[in-house]
PDB file of N, CA and C in Angstrom:
ATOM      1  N   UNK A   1       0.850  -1.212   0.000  1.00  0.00           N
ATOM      2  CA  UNK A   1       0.000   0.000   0.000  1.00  0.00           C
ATOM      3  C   UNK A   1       0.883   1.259   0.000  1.00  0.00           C
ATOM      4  N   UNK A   2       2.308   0.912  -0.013  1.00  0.00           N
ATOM      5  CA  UNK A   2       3.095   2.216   0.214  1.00  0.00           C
ATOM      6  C   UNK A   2       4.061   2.763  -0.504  1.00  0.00           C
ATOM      7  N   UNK A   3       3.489   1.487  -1.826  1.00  0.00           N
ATOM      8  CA  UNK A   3       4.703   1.404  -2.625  1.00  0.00           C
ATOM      9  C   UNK A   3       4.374   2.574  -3.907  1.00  0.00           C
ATOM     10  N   UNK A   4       3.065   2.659  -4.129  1.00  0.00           N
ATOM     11  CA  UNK A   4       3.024   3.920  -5.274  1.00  0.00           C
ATOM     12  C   UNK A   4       3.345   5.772  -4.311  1.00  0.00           C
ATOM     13  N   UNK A   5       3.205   5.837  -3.164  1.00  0.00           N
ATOM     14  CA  UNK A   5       3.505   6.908  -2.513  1.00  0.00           C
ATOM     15  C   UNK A   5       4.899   6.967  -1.488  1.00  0.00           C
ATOM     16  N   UNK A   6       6.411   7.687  -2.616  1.00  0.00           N
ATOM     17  CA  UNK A   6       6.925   7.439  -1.938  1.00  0.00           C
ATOM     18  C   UNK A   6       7.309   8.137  -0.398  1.00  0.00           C
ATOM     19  N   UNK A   7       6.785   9.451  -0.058  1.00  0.00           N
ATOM     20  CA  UNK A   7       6.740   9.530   1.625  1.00  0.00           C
ATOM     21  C   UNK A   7       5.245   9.499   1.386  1.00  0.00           C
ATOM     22  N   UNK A   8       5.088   8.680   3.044  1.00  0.00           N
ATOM     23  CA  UNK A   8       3.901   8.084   3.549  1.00  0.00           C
ATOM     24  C   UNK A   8       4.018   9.043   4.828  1.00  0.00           C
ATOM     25  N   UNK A   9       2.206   9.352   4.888  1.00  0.00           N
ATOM     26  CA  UNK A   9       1.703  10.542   5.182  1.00  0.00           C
ATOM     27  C   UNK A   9       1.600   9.980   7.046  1.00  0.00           C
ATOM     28  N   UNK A  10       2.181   8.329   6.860  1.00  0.00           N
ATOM     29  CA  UNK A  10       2.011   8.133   8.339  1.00  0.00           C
ATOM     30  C   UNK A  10       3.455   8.678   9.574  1.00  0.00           C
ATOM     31  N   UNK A  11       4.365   8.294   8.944  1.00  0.00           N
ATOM     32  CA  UNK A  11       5.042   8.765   9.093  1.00  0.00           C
ATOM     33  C   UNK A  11       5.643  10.244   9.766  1.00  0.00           C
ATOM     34  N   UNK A  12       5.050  10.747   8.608  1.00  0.00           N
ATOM     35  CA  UNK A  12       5.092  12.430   8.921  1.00  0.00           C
ATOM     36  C   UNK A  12       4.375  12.689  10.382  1.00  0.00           C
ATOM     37  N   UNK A  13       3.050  12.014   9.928  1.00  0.00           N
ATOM     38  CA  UNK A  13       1.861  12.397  11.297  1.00  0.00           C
ATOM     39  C   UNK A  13       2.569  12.170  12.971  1.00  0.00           C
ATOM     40  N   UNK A  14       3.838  11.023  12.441  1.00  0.00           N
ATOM     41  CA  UNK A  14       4.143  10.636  13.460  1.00  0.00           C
ATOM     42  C   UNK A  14       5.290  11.584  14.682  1.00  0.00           C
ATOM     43  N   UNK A  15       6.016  11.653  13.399  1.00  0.00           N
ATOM     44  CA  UNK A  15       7.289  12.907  13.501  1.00  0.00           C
ATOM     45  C   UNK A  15       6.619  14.298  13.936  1.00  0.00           C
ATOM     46  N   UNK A  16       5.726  14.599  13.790  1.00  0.00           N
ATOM     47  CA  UNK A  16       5.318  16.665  13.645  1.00  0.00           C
ATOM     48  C   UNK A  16       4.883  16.346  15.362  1.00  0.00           C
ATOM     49  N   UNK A  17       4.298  15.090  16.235  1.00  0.00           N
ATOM     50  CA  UNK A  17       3.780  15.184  17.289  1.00  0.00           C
ATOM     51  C   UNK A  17       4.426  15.033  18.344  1.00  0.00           C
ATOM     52  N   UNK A  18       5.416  14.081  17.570  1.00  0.00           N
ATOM     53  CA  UNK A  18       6.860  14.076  18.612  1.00  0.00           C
ATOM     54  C   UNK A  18       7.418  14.637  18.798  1.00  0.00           C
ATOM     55  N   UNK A  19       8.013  15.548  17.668  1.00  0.00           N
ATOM     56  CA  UNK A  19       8.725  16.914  17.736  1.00  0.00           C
ATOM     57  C   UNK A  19       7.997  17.965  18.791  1.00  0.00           C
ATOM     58  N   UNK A  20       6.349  17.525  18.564  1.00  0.00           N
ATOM     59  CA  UNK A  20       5.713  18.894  19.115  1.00  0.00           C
ATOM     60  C   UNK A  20       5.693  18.668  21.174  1.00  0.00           C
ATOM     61  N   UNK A  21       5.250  17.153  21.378  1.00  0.00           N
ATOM     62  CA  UNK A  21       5.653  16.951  22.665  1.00  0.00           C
ATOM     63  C   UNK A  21       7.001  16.990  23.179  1.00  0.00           C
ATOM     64  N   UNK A  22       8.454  17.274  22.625  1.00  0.00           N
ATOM     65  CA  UNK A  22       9.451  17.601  23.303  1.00  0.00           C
ATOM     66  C   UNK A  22       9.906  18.939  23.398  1.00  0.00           C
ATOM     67  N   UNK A  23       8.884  19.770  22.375  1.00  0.00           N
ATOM     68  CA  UNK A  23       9.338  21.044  22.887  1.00  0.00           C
ATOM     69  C   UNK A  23       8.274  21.439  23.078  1.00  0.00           C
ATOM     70  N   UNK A  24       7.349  21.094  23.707  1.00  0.00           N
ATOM     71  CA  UNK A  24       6.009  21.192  24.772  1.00  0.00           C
ATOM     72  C   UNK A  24       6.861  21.073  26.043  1.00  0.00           C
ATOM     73  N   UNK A  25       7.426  19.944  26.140  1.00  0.00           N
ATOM     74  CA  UNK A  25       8.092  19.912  27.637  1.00  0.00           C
ATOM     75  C   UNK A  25       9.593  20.854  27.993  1.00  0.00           C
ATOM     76  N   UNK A  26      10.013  21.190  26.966  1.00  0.00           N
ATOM     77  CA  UNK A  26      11.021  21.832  26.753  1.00  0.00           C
ATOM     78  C   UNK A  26      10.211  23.308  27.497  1.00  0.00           C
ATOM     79  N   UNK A  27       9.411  23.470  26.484  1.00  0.00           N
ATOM     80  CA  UNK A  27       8.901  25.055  27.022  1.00  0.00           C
ATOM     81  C   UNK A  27       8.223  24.950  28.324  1.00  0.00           C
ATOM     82  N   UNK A  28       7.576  23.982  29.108  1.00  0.00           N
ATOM     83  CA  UNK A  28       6.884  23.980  29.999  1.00  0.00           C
ATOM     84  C   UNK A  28       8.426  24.111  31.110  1.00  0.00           C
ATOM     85  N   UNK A  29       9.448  23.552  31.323  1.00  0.00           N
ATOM     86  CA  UNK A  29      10.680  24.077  31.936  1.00  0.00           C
ATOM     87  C   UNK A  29      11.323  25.485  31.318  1.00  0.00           C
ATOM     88  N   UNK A  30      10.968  25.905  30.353  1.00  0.00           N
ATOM     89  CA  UNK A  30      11.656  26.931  30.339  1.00  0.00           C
ATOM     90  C   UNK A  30      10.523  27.963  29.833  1.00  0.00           C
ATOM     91  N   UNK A  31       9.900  28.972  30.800  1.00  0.00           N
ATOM     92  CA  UNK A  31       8.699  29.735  30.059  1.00  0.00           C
ATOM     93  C   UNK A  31       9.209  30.965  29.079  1.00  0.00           C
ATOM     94  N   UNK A  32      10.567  31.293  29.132  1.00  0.00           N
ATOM     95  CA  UNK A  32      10.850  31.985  28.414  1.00  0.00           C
ATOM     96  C   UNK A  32      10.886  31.828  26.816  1.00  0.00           C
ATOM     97  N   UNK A  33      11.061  30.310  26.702  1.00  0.00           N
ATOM     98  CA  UNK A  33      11.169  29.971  25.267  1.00  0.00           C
ATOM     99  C   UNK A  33       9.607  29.403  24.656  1.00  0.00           C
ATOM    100  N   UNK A  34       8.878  29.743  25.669  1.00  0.00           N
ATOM    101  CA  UNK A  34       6.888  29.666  25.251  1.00  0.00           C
ATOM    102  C   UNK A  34       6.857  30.996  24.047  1.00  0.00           C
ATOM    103  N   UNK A  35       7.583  32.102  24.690  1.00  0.00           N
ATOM    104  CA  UNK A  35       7.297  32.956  23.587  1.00  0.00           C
ATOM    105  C   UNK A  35       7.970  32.777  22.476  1.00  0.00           C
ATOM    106  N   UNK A  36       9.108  32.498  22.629  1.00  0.00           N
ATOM    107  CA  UNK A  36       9.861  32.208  20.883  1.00  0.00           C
ATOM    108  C   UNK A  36       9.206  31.223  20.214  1.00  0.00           C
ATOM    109  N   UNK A  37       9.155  30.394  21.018  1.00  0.00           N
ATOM    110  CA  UNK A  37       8.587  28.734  20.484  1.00  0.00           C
ATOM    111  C   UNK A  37       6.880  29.507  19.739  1.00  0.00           C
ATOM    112  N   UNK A  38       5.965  29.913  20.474  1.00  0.00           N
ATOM    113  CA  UNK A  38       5.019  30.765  20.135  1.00  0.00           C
ATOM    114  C   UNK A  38       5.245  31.143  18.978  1.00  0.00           C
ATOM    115  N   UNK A  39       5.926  32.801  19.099  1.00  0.00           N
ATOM    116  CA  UNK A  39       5.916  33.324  17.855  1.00  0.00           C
ATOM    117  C   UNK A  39       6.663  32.588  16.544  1.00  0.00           C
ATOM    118  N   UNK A  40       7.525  31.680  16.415  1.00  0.00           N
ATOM    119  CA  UNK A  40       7.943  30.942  15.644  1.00  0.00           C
ATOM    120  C   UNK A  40       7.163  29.813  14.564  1.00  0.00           C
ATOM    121  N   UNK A  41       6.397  29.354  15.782  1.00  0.00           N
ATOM    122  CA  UNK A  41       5.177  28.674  15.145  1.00  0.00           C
ATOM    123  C   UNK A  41       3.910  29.270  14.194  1.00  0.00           C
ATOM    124  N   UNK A  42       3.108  30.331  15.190  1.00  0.00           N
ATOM    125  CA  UNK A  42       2.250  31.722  14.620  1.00  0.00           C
ATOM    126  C   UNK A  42       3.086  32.270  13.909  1.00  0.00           C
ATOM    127  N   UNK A  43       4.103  33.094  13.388  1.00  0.00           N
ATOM    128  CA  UNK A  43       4.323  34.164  12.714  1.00  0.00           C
ATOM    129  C   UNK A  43       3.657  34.636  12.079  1.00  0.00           C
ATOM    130  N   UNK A  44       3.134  35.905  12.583  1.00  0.00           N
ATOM    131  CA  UNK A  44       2.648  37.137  12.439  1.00  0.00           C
ATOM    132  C   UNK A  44       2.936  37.700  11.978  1.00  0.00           C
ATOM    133  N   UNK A  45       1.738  37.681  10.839  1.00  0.00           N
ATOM    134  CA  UNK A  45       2.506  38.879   9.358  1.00  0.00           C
ATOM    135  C   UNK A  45       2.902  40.161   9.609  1.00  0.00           C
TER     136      UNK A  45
END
């Protein structure tokens, strides 16, 4: 099933949440980097 799509969309789903829970905990120890981490994510036109 994975062979006509070569990146698989499971994958990805998997990576963007993991990434997002370690710098969830990252920022929850450090509140200063809530705002970078914040505006980095949002950027505000």
């Amino acid at each position: 099933m994975h062979t006509n799509t070569p990146i698989t969309p499971e994958p990805t789903s998997q990576t963007l949440p993991r990434m997002h829970s370690g710098r969830f905990l990252k920022v929850m120890s450090k509140p200063s980097v809530t705002v970078a981490t914040i505006t980095q994510h949002v950027r505000l036109p």
